[in-house]
C-alpha atoms as a PDB file:
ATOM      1  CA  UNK A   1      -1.770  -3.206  38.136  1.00  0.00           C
ATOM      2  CA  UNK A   2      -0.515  -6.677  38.357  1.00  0.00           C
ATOM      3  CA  UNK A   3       1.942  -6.144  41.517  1.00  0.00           C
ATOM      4  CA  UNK A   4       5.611  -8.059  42.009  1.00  0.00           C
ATOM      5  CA  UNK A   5       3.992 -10.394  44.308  1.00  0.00           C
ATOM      6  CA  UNK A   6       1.311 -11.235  41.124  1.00  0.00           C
ATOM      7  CA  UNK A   7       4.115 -11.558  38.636  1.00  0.00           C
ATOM      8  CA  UNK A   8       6.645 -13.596  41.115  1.00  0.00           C
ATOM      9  CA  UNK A   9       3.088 -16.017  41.710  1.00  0.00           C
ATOM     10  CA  UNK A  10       2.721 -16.550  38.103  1.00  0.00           C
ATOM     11  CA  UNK A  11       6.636 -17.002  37.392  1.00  0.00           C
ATOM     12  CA  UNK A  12       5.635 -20.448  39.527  1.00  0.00           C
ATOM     13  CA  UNK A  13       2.146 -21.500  37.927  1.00  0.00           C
ATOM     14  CA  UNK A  14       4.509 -21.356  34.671  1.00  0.00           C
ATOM     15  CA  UNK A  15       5.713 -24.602  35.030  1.00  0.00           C
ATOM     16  CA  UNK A  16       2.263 -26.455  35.524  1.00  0.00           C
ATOM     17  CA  UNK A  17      -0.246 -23.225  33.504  1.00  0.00           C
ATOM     18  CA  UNK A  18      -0.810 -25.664  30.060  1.00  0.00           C
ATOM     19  CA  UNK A  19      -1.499 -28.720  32.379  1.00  0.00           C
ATOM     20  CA  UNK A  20      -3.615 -27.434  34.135  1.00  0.00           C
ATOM     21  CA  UNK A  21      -5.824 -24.834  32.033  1.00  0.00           C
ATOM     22  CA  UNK A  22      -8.058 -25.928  29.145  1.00  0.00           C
ATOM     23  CA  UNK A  23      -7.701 -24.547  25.735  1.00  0.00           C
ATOM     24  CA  UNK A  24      -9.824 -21.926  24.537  1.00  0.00           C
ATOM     25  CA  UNK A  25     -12.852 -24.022  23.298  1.00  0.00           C
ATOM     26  CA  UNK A  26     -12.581 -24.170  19.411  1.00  0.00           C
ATOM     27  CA  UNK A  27     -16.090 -22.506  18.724  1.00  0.00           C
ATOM     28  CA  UNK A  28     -14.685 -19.635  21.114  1.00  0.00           C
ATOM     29  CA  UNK A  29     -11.834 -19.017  19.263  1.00  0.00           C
ATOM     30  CA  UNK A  30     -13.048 -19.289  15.806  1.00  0.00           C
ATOM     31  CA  UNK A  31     -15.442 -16.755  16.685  1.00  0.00           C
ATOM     32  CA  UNK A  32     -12.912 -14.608  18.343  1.00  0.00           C
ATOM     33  CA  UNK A  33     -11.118 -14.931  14.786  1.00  0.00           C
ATOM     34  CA  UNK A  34     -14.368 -13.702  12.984  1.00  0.00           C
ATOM     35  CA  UNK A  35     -14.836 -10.927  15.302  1.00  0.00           C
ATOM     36  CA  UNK A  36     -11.819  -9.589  15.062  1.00  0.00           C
ATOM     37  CA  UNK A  37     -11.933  -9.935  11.138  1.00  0.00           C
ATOM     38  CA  UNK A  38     -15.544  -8.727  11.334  1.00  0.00           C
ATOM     39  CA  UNK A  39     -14.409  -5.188  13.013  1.00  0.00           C
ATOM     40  CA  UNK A  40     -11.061  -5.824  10.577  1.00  0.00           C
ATOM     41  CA  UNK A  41      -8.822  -5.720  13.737  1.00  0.00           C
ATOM     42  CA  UNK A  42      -5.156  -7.613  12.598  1.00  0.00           C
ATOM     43  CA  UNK A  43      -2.658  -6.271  14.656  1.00  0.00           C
ATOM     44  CA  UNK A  44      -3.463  -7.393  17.779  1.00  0.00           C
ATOM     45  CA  UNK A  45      -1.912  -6.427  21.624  1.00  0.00           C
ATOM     46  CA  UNK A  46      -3.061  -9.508  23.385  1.00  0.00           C
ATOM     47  CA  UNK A  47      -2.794  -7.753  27.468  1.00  0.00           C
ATOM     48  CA  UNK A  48      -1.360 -10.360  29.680  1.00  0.00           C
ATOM     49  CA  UNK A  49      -0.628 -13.480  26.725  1.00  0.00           C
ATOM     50  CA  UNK A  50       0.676 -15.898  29.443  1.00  0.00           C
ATOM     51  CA  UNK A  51       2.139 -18.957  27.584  1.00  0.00           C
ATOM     52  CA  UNK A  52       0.732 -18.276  24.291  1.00  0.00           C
ATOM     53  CA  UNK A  53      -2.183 -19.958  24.148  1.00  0.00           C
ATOM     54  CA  UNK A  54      -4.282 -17.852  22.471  1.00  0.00           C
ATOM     55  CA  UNK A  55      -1.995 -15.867  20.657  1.00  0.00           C
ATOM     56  CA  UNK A  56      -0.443 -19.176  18.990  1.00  0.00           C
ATOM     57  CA  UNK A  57      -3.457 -20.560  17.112  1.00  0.00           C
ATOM     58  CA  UNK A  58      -4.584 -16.266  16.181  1.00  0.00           C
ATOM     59  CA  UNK A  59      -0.524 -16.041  14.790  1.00  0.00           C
ATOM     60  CA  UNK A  60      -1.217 -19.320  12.973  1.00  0.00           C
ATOM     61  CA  UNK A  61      -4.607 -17.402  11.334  1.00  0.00           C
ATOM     62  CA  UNK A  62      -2.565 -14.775   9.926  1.00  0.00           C
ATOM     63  CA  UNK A  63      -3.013 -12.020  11.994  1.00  0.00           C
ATOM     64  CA  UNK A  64      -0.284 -10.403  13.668  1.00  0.00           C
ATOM     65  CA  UNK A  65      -0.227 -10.720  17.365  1.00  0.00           C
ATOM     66  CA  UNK A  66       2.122  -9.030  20.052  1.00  0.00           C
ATOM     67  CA  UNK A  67       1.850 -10.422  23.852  1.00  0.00           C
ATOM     68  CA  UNK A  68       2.888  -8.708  26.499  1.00  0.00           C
ATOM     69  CA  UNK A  69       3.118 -10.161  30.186  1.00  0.00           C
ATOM     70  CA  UNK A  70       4.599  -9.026  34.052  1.00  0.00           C
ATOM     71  CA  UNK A  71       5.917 -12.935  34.388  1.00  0.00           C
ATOM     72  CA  UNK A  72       8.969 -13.347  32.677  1.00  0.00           C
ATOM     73  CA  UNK A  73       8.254 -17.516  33.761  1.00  0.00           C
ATOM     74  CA  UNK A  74       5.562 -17.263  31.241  1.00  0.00           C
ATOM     75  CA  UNK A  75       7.343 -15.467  28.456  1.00  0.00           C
ATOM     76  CA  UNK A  76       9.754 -17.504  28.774  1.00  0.00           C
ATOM     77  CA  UNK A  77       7.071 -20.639  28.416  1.00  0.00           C
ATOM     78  CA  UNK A  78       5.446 -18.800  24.993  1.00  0.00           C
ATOM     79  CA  UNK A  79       8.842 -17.991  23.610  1.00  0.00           C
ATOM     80  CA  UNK A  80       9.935 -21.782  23.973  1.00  0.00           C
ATOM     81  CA  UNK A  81       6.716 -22.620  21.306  1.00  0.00           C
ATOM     82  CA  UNK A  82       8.526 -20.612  19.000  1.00  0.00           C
ATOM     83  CA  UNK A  83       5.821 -17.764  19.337  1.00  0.00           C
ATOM     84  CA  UNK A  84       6.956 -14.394  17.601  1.00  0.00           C
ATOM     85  CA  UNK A  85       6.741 -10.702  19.281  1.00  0.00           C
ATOM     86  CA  UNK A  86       6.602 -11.085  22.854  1.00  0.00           C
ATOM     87  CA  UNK A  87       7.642  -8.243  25.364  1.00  0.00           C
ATOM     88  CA  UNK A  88       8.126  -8.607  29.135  1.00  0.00           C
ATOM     89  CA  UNK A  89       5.498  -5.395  30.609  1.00  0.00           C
ATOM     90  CA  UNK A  90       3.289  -4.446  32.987  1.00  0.00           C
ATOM     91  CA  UNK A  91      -0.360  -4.024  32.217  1.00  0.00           C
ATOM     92  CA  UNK A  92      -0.933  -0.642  33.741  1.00  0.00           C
ATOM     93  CA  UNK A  93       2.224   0.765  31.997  1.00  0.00           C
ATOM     94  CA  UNK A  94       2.607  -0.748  28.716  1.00  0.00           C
ATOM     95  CA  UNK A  95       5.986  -0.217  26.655  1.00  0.00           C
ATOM     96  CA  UNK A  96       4.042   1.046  23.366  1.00  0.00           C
ATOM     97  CA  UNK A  97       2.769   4.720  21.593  1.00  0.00           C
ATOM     98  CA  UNK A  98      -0.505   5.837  21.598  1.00  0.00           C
ATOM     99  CA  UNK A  99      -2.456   3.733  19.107  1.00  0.00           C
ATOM    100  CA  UNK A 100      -0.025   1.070  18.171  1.00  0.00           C
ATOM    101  CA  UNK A 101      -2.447  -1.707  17.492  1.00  0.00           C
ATOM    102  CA  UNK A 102      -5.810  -2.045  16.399  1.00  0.00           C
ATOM    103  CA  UNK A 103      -7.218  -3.384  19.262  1.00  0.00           C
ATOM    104  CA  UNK A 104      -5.825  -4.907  22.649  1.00  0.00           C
ATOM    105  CA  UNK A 105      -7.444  -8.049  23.580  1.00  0.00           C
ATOM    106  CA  UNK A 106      -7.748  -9.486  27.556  1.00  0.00           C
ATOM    107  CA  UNK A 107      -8.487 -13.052  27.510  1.00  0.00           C
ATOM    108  CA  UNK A 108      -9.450 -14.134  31.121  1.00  0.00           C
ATOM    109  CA  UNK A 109      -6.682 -11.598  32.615  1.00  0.00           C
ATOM    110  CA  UNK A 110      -8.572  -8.668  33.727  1.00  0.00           C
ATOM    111  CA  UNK A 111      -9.893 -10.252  36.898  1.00  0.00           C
ATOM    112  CA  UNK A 112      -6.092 -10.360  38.285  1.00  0.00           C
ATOM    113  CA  UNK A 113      -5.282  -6.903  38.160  1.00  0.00           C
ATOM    114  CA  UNK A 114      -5.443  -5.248  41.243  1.00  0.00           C
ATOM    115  CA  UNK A 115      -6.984  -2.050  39.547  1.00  0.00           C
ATOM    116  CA  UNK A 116      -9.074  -3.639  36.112  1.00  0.00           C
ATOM    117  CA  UNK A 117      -9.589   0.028  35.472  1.00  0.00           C
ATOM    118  CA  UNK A 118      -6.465   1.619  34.735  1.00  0.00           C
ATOM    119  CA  UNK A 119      -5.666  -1.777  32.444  1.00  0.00           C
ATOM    120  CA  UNK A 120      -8.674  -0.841  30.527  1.00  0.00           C
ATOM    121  CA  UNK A 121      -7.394   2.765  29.926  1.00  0.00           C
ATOM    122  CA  UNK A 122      -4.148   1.801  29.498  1.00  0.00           C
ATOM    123  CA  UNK A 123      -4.784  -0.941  26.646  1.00  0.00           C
ATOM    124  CA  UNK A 124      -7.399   1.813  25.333  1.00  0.00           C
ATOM    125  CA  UNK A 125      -4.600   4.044  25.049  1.00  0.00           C
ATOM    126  CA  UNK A 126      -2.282   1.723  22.536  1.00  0.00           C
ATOM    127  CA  UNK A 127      -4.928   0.865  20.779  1.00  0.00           C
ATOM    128  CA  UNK A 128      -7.364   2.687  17.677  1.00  0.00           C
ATOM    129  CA  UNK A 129     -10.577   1.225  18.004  1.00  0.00           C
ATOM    130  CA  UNK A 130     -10.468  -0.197  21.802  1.00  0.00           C
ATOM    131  CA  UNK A 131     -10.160  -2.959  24.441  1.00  0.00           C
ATOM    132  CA  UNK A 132     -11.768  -6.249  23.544  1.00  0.00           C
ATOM    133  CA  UNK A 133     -11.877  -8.945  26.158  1.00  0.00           C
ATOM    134  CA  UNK A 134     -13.052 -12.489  26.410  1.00  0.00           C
ATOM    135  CA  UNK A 135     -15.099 -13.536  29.599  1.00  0.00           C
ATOM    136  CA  UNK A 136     -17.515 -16.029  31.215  1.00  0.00           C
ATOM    137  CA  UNK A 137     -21.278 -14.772  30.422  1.00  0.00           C
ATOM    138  CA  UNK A 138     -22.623 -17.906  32.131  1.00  0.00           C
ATOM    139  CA  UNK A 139     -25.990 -17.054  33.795  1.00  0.00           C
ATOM    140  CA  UNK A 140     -25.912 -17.895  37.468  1.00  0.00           C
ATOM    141  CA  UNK A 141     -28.262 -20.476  38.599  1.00  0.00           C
ATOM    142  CA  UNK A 142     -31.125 -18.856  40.421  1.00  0.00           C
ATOM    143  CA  UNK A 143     -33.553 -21.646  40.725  1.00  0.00           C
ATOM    144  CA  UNK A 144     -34.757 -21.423  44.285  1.00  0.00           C
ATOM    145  CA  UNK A 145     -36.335 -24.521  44.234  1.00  0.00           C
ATOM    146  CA  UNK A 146     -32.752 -26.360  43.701  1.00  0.00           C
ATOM    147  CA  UNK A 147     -30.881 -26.926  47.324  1.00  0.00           C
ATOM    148  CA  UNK A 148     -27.124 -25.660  46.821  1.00  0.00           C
ATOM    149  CA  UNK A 149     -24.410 -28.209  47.276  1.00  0.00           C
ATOM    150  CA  UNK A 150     -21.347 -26.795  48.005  1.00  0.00           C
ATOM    151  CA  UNK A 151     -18.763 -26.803  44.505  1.00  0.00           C
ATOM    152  CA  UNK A 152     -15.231 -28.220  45.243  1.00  0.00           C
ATOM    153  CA  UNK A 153     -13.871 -24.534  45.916  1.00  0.00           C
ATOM    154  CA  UNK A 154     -16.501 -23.739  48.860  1.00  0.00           C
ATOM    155  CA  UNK A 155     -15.700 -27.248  50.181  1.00  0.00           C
ATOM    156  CA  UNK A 156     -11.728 -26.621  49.884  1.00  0.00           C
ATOM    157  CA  UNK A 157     -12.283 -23.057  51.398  1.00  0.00           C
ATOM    158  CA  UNK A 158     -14.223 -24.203  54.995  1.00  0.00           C
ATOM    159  CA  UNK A 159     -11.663 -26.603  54.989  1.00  0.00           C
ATOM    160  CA  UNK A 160      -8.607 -24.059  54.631  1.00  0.00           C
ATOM    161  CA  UNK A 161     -10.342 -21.770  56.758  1.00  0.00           C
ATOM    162  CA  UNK A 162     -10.172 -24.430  59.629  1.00  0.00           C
ATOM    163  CA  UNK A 163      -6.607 -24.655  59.095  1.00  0.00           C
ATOM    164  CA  UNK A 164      -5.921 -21.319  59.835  1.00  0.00           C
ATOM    165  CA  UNK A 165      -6.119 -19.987  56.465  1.00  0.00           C
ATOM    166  CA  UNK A 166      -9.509 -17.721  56.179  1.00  0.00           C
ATOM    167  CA  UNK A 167      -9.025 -15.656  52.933  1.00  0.00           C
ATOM    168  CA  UNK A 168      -8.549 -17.940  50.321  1.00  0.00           C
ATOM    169  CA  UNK A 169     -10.611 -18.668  47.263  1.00  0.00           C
ATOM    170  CA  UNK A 170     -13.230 -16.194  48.179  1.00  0.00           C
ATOM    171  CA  UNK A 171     -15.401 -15.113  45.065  1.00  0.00           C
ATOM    172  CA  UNK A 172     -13.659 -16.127  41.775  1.00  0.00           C
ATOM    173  CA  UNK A 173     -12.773 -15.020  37.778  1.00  0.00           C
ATOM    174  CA  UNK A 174     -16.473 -15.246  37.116  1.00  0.00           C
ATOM    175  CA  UNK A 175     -17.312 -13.233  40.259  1.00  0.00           C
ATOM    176  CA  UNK A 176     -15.045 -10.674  39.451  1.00  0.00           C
ATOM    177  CA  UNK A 177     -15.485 -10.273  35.581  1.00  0.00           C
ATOM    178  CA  UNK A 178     -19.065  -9.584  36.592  1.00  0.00           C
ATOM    179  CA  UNK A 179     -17.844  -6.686  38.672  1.00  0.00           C
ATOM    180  CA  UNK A 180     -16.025  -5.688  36.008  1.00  0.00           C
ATOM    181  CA  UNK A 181     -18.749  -5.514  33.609  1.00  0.00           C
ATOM    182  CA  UNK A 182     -20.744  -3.471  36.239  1.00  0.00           C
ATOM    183  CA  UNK A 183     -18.312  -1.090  36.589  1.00  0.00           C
ATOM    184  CA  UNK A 184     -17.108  -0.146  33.251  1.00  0.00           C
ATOM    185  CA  UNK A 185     -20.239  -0.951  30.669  1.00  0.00           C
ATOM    186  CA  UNK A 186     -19.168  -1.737  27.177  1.00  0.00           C
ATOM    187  CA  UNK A 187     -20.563  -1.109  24.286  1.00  0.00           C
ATOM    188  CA  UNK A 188     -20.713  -4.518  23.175  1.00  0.00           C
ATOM    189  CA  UNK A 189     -21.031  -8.164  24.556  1.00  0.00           C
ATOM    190  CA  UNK A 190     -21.456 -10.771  21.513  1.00  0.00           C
ATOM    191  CA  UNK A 191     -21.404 -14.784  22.644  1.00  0.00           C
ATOM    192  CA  UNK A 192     -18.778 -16.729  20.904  1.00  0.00           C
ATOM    193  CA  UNK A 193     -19.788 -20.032  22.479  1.00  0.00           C
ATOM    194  CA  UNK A 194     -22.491 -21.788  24.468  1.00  0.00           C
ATOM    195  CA  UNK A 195     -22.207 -24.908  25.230  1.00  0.00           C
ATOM    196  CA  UNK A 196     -23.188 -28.015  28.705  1.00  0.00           C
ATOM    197  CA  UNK A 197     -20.414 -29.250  30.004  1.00  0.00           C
ATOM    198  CA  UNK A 198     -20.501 -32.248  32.380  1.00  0.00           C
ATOM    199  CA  UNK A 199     -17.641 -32.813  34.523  1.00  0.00           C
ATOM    200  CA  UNK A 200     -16.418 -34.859  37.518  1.00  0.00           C
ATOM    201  CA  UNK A 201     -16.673 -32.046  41.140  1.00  0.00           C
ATOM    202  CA  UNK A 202     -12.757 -33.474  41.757  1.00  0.00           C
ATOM    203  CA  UNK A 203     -11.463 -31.651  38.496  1.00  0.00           C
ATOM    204  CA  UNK A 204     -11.346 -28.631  40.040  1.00  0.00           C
ATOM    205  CA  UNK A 205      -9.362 -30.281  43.111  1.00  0.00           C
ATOM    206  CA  UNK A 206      -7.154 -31.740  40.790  1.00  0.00           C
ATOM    207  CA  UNK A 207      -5.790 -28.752  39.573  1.00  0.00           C
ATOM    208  CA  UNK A 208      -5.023 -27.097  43.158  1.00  0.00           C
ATOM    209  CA  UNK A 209      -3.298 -30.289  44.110  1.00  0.00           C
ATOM    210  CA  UNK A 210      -0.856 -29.177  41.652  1.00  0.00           C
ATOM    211  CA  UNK A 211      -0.460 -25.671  43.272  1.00  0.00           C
ATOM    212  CA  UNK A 212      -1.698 -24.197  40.180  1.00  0.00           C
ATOM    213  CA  UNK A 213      -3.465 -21.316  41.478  1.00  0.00           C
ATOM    214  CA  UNK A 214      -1.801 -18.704  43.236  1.00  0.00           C
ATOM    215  CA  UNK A 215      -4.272 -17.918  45.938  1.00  0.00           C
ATOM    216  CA  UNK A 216      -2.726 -21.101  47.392  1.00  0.00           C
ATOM    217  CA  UNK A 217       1.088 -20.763  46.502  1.00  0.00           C
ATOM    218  CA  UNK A 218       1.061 -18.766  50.307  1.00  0.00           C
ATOM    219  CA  UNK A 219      -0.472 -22.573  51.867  1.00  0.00           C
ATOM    220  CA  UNK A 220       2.379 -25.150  53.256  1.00  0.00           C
ATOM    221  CA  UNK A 221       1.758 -27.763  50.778  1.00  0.00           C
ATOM    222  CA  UNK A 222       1.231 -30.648  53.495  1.00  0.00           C
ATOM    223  CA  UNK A 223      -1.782 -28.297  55.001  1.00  0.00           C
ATOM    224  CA  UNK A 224      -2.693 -28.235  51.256  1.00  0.00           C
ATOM    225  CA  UNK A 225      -2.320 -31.526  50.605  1.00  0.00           C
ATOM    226  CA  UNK A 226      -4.622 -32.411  52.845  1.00  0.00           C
ATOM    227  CA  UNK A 227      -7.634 -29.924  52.508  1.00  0.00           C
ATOM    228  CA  UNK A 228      -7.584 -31.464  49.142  1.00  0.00           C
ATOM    229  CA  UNK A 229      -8.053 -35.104  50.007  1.00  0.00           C
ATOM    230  CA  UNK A 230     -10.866 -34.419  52.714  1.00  0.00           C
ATOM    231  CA  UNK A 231     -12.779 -32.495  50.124  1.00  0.00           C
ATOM    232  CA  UNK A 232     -12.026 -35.074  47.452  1.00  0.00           C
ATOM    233  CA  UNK A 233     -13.633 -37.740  49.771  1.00  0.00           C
ATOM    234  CA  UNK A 234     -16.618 -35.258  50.160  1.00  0.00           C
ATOM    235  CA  UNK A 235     -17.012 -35.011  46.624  1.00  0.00           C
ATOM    236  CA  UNK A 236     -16.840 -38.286  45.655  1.00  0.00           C
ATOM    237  CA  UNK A 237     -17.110 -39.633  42.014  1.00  0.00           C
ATOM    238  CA  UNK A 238     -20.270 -37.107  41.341  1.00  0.00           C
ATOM    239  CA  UNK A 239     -19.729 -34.958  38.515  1.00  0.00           C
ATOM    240  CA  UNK A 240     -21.431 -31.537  37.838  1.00  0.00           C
ATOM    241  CA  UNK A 241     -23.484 -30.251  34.608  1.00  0.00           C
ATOM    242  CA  UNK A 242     -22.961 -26.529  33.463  1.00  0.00           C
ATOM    243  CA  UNK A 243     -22.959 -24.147  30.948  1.00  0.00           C
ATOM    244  CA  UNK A 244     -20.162 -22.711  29.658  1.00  0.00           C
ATOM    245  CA  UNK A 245     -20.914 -19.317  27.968  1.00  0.00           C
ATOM    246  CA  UNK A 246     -17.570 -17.394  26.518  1.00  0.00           C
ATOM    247  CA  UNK A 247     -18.014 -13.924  25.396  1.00  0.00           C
ATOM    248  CA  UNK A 248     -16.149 -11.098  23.530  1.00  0.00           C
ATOM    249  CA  UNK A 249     -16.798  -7.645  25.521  1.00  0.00           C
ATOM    250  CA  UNK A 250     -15.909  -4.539  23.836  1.00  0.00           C
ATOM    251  CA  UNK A 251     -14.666  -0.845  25.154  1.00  0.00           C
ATOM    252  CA  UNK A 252     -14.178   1.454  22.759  1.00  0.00           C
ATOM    253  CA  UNK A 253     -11.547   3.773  22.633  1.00  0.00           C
ATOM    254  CA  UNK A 254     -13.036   7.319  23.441  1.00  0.00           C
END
């Protein structure tokens, strides 16, 4: 479930989460769209809708969306777009009947709860024909030939874990939506997008100098600040090339 702590952390990335997240890329949710028409899914429980960003532009569509998220900083954040049904709830505990909706959709979300597995059942339960979530399919790179530079996080990390601060930023969403997928199989995994992305290394530290990941809402922000700019002087201007592979993964309900 997502814990107090969880919800309290997200209440603060509220006020920087649109800044500092890109949008859904618009292949990715076109293709979501056609999915869900595909399977003809139109009431929707979208598990953990944050500020509304997905929800918004699926409401716009015409289909009929209900979010449902632990952070009442990010309700609060969807609700001030003008987006309709949204309920304050906990993941593992949802306030809805036995097959409400047609499907419940996790977009990037399942990787936070502390127990993925009784989300799944839970959205399973409120829903007819399952749990469909979006996720990063990106193959790793397993060229041995190529010599591994550290990525911003790893640099950030060693730096953290210097400062006293050992556990932070260990694995990641991708990491953990792999787990995921080991875990509980689904029955379906169909590529919405697939695209190379080039980048400069220092995005990624520009978004934790804005505190906008929890892991490191528990670091004193001057210890912070500065982890940043010693691995923003490591990383220079380089930039990084990678694809970017978004998927819709299906459970069915049993």
């Amino acid at each position: 479930m997502a814990t107090r702590s969880v919800s309290r952390d997200f209440d603060q990335l509220s006020t920087v989460y649109d800044e500092t997240r890109q949008p859904l890329d618009p292949a990715t949710l076109e293709n979501l769209y056609r999915f869900l028409l595909d399977h003809q899914w139109s009431a929707v429980l979208e598990v953990g809708v944050g500020t509304g960003r997905i929800s918004q532009p699926l409401v716009e569509r015409g289909l009929q969306v209900v979010g449902v998220d632990a952070s009442r900083g990010m309700i609060a954040r969807a609700r001030a777009k003008g987006i309709p049904n949204l309920v304050q709830g906990n993941a593992v505990r949802l306030p809805f009947r036995d097959r409400a909706f047609d499907v419940a959709l996790f977009v990037h979300v399942l990787h936070v709860l502390d127990d993925p597995g009784a989300g799944l059942r839970e959205a399973a339960r409120v829903s007819r024909a399952g749990v469909l979530a979006i996720m990063d399919r990106a193959p790793e790179d397993s060229d041995p030939a190529r010599p591994h530079e550290p990525t911003p996080r790893e640099l950030l990390r060693g730096i953290l874990t210097e400062a006293g601060y050992p556990d932070l930023l260990r694995g990641g969403p991708r990491v953990k939506e792999r787990a995921i997928l080991r875990q509980f199989p689904p029955k379906e995994i169909r590529t919405l997008s697939d695209r190379e992305v080039t980048e400069p290394l220092a995005k990624y530290l520009d978004v934790l100098e804005k505190r906008a990941y929890r892991h490191v809402l528990k670091v004193p922000p001057e210890v912070l600040a500065h982890a940043v700019a010693v691995a923003r002087e490591r990383v220079g201007a380089r930039t990084v090339t990678y694809r970017r592979v978004e998927a819709a993964v299906w459970w069915p309900t049993p």
